[in-house]
N, C-alpha and C. Protein backbone atom coordinates (compact mmCIF):
# COMPACT_ATOMS: atom_id res chain seq x y z
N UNK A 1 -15.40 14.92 -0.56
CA UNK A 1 -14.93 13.63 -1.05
C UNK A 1 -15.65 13.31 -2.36
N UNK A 2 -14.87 12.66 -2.92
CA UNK A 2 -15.76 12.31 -4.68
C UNK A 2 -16.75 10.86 -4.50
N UNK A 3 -17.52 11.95 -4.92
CA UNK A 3 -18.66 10.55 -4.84
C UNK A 3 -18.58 9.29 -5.03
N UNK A 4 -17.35 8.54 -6.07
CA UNK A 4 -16.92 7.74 -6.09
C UNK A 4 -16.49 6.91 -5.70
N UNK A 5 -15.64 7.10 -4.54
CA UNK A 5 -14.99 6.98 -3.41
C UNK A 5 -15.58 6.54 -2.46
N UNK A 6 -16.96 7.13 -2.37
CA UNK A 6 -17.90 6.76 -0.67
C UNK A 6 -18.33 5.59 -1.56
N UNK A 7 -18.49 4.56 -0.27
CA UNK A 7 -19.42 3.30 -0.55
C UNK A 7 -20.84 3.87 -0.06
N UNK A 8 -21.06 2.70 -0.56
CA UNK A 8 -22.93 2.80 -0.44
C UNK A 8 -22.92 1.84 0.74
N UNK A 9 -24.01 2.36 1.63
CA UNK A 9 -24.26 1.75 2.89
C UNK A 9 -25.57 0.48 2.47
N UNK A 10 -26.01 -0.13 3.12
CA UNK A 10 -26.82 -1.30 3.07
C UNK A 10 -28.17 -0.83 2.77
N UNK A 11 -28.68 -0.21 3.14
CA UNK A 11 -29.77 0.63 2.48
C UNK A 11 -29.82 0.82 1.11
N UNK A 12 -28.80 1.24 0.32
CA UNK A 12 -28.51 2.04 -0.88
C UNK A 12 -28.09 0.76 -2.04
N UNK A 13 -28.75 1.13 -3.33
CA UNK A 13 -28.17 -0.17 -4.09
C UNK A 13 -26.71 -0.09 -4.60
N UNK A 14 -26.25 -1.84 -5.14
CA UNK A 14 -25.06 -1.25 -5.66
C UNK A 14 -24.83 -0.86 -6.60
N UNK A 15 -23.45 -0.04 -6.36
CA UNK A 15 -23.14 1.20 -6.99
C UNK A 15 -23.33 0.43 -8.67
N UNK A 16 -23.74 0.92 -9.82
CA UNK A 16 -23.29 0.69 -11.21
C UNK A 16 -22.13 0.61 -11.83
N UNK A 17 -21.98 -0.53 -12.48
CA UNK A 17 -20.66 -0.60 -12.92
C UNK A 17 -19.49 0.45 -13.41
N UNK A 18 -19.56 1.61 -13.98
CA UNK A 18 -19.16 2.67 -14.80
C UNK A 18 -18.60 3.08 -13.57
N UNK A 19 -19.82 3.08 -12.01
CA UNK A 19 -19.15 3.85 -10.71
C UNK A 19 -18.12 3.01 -10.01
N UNK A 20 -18.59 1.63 -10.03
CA UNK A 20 -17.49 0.51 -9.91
C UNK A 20 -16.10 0.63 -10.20
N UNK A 21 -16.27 0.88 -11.91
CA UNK A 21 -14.74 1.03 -12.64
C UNK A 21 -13.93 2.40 -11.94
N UNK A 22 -14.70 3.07 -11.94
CA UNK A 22 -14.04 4.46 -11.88
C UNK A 22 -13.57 4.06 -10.15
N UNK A 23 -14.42 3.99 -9.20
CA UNK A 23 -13.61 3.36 -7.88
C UNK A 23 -12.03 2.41 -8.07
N UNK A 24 -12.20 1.52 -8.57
CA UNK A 24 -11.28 0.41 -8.37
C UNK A 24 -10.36 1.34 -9.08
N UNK A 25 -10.28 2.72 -10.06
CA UNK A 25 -9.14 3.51 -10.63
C UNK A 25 -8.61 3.76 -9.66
N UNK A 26 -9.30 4.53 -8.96
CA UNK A 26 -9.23 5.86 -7.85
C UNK A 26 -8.12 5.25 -6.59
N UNK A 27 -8.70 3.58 -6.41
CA UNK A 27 -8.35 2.92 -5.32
C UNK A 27 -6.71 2.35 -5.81
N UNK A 28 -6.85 2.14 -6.92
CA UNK A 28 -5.44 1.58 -7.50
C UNK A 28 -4.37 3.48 -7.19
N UNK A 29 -5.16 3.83 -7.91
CA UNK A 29 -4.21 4.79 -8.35
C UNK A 29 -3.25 5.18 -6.86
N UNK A 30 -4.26 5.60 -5.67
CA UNK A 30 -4.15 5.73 -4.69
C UNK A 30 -2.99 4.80 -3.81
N UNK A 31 -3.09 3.71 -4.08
CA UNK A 31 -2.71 2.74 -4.13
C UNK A 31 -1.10 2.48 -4.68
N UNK A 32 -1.32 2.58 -5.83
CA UNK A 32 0.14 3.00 -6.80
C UNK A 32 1.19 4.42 -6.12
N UNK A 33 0.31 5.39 -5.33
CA UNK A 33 0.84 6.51 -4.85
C UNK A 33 1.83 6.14 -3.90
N UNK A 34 0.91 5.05 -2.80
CA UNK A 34 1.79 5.38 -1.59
C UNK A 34 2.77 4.16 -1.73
N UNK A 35 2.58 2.58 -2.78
CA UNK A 35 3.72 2.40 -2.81
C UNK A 35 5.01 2.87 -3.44
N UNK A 36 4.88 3.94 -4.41
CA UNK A 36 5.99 4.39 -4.55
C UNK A 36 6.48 5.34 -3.99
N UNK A 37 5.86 6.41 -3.08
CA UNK A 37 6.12 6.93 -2.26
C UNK A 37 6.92 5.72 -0.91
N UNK A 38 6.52 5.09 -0.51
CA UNK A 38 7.14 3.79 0.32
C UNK A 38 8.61 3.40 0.03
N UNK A 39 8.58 2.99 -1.20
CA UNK A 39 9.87 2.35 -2.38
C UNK A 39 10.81 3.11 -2.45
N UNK A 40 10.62 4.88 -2.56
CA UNK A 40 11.19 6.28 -2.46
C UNK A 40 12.23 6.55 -1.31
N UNK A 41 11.12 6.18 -0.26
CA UNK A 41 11.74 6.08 1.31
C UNK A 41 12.78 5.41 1.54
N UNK A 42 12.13 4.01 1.03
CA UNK A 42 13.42 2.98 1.28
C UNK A 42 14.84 3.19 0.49
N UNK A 43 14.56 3.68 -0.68
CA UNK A 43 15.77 3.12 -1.81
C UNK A 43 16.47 4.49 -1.20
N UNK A 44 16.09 6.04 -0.95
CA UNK A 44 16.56 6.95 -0.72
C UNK A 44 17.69 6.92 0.66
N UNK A 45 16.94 5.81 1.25
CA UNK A 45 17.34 5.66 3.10
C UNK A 45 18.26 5.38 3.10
N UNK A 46 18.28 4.28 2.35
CA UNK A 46 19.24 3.53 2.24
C UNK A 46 19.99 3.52 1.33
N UNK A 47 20.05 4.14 0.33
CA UNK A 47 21.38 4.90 -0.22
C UNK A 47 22.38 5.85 0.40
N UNK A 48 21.63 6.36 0.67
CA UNK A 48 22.12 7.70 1.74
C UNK A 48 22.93 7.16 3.24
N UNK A 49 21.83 6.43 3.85
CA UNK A 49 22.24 6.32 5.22
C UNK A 49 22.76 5.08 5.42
N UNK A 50 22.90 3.94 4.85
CA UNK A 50 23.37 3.16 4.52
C UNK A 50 24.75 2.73 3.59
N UNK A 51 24.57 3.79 3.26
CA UNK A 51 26.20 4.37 1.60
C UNK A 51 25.95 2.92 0.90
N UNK A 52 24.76 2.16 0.26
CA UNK A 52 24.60 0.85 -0.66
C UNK A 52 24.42 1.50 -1.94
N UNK A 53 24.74 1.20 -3.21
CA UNK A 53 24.72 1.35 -4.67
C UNK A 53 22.79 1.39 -4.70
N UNK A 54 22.03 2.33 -5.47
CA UNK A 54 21.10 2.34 -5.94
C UNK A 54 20.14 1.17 -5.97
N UNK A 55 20.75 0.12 -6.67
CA UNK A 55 20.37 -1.24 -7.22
C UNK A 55 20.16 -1.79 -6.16
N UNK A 56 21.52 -2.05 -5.09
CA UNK A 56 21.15 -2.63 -3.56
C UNK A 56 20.44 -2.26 -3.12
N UNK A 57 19.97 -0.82 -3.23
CA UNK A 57 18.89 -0.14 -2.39
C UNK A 57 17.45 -0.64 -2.41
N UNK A 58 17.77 -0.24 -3.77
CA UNK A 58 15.86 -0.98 -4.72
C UNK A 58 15.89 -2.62 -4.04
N UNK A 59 16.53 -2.93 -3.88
CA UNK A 59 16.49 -4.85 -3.64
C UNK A 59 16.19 -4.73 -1.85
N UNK A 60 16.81 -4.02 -1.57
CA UNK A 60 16.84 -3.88 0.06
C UNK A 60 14.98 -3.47 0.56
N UNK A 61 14.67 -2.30 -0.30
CA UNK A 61 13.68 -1.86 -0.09
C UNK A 61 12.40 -2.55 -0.05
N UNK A 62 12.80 -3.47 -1.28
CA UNK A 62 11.40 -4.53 -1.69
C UNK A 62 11.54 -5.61 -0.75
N UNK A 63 12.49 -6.51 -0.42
CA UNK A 63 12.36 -7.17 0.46
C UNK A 63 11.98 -6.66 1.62
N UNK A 64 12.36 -5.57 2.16
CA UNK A 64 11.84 -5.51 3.67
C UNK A 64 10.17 -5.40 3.45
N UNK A 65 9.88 -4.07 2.47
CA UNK A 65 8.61 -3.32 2.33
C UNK A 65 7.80 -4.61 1.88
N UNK A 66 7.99 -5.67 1.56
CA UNK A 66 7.42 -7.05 0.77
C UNK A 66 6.82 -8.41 2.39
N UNK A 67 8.15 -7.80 3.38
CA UNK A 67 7.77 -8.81 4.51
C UNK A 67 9.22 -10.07 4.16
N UNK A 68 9.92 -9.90 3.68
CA UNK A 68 11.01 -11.19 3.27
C UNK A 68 11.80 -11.03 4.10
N UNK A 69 12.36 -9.71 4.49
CA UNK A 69 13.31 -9.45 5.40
C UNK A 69 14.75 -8.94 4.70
N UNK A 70 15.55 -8.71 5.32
CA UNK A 70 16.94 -8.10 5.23
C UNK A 70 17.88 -8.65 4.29
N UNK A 71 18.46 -7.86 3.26
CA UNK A 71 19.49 -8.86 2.04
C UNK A 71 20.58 -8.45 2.65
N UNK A 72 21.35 -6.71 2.94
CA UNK A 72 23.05 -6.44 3.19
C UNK A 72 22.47 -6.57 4.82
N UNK A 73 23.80 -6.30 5.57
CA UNK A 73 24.16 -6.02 6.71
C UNK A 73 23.94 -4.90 7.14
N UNK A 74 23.53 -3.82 7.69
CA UNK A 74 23.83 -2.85 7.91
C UNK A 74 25.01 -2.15 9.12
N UNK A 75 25.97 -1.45 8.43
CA UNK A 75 27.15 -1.28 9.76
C UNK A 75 26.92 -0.09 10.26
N UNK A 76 26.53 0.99 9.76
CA UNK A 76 26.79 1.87 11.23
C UNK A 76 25.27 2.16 11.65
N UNK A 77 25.65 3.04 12.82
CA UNK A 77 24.07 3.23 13.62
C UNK A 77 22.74 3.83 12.87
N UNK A 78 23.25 4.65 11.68
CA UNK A 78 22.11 5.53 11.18
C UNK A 78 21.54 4.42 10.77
N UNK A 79 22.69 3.37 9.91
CA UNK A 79 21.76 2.40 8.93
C UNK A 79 21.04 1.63 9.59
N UNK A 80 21.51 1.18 10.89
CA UNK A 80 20.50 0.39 11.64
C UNK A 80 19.37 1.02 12.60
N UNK A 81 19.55 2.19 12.32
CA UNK A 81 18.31 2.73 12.72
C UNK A 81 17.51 3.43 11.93
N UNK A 82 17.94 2.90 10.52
CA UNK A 82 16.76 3.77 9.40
C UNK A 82 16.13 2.26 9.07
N UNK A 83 17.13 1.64 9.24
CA UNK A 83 16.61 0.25 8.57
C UNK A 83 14.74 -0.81 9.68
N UNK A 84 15.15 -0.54 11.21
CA UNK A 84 14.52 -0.61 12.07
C UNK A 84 13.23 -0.21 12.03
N UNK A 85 13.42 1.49 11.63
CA UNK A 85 12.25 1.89 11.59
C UNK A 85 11.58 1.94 10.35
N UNK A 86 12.00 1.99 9.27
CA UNK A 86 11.49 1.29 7.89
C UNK A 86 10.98 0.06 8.09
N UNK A 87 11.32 -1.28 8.82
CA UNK A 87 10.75 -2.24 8.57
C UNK A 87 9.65 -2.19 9.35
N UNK A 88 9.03 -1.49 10.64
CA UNK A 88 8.28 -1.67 11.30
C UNK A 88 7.64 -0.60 10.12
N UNK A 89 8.03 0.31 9.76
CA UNK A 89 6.76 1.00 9.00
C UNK A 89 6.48 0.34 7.64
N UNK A 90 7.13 -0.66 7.26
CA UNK A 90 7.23 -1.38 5.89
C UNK A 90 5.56 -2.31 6.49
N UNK A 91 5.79 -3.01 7.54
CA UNK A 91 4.68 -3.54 8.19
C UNK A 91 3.47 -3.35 7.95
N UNK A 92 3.64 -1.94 8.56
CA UNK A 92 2.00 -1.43 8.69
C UNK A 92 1.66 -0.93 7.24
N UNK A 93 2.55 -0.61 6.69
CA UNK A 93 2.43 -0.22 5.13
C UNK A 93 2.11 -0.93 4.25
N UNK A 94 2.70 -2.39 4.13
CA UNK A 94 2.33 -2.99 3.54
C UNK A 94 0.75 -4.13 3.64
N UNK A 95 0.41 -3.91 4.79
CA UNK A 95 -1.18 -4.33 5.15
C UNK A 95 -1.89 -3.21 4.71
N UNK A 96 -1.69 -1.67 5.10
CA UNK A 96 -2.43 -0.90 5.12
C UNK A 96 -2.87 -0.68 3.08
N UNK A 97 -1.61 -0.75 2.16
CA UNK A 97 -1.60 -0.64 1.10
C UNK A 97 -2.40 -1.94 0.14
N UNK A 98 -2.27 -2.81 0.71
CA UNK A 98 -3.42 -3.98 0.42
C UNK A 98 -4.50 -3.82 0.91
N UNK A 99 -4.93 -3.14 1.80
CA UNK A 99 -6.07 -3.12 1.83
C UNK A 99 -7.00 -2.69 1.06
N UNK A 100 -6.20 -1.09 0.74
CA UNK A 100 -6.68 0.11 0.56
C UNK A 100 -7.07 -0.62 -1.15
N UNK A 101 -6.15 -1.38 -1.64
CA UNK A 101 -6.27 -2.22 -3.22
C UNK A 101 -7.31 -2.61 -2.91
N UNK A 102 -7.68 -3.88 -2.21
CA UNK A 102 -8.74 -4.93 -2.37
C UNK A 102 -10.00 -4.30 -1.22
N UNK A 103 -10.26 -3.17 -1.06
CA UNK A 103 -11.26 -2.43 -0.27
C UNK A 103 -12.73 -2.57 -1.50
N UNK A 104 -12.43 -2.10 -2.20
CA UNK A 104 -14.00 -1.93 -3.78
C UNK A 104 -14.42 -2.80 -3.40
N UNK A 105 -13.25 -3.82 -3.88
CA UNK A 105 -13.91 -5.49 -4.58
C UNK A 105 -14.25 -5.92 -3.54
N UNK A 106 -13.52 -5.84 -1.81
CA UNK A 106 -14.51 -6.87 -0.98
C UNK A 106 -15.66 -5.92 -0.41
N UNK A 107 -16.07 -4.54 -0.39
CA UNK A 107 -17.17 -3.72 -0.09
C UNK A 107 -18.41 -4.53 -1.10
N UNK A 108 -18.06 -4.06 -2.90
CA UNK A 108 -18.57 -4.58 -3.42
C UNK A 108 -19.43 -5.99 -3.31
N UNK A 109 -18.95 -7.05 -3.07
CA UNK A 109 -19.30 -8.43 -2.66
C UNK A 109 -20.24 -8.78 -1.42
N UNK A 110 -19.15 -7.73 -0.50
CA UNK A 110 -20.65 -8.00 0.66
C UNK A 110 -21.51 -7.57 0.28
N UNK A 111 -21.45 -5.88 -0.02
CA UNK A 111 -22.61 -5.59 -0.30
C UNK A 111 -23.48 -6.19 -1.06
N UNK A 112 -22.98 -7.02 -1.97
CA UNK A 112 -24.12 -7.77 -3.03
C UNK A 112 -24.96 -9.25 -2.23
N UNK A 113 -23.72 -9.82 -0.90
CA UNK A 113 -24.50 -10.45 -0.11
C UNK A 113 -25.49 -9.86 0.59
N UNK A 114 -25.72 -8.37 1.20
CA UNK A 114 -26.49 -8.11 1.96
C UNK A 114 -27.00 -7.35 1.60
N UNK A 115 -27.43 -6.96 0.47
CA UNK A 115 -27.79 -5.52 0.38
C UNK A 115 -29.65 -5.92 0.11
N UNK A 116 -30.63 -5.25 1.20
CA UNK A 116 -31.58 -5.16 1.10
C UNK A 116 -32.89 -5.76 -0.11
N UNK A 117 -33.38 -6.64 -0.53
CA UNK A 117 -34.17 -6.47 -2.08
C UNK A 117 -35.38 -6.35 -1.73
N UNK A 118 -35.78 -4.59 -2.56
CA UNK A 118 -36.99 -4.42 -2.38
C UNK A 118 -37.57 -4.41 -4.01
């Protein structure tokens, strides 16, 4: 794993800014990966298995993957069963992908509340 990446435990000071910056890249970038990998899923799903125009797709995708919920109807079974299981994975995806963003900055902070001064 890149050194970057590991936090520093409570013992250890915090990390220096330069290691800071380069984290919060790493974490975005990471970050940037799996929502468009996510966005991919959806707009693809639902083009396909759904038969919606591109554009509907992208709109379909963000609302669910966002937490807003459902814009078309979906009529046959594939679509309502790609759509089903996209939103329950839109769920966990979309907590899991915020986290993984705001992980530095709130490690960072505690750690500056607790971190040892010797």
């Amino acid at each position: 794993m890149d050194e970057s990446m590991k936090f520093e435990n409570k013992n250890e000071k915090v990390a220096s800014v330069p290691r800071f910056i380069k984290r919060v890249f790493i974490y975005i970038s990471l970050t940037l990966i799996l929502l468009t990998l996510s966005i991919a899923i959806g707009i693809f799903g639902y083009h396909y298995l759904a038969d919606i125009g591109w554009l509907d797709s992208f709109h379909m995708t963000a609302m669910i993957l966002t937490g807003m919920g459902p814009v078309l109807e979906m009529k046959s079974n594939g679509a309502k069963l790609f759509s089903s299981f996209y939103a329950l994975y839109s769920g966990v995806a979309f907590l899991s992908i915020t986290a993984i963003f705001f992980a530095p900055l709130v490690h960072r902070i505690l750690h500056i509340l607790h971190v040892d001064e010797r």
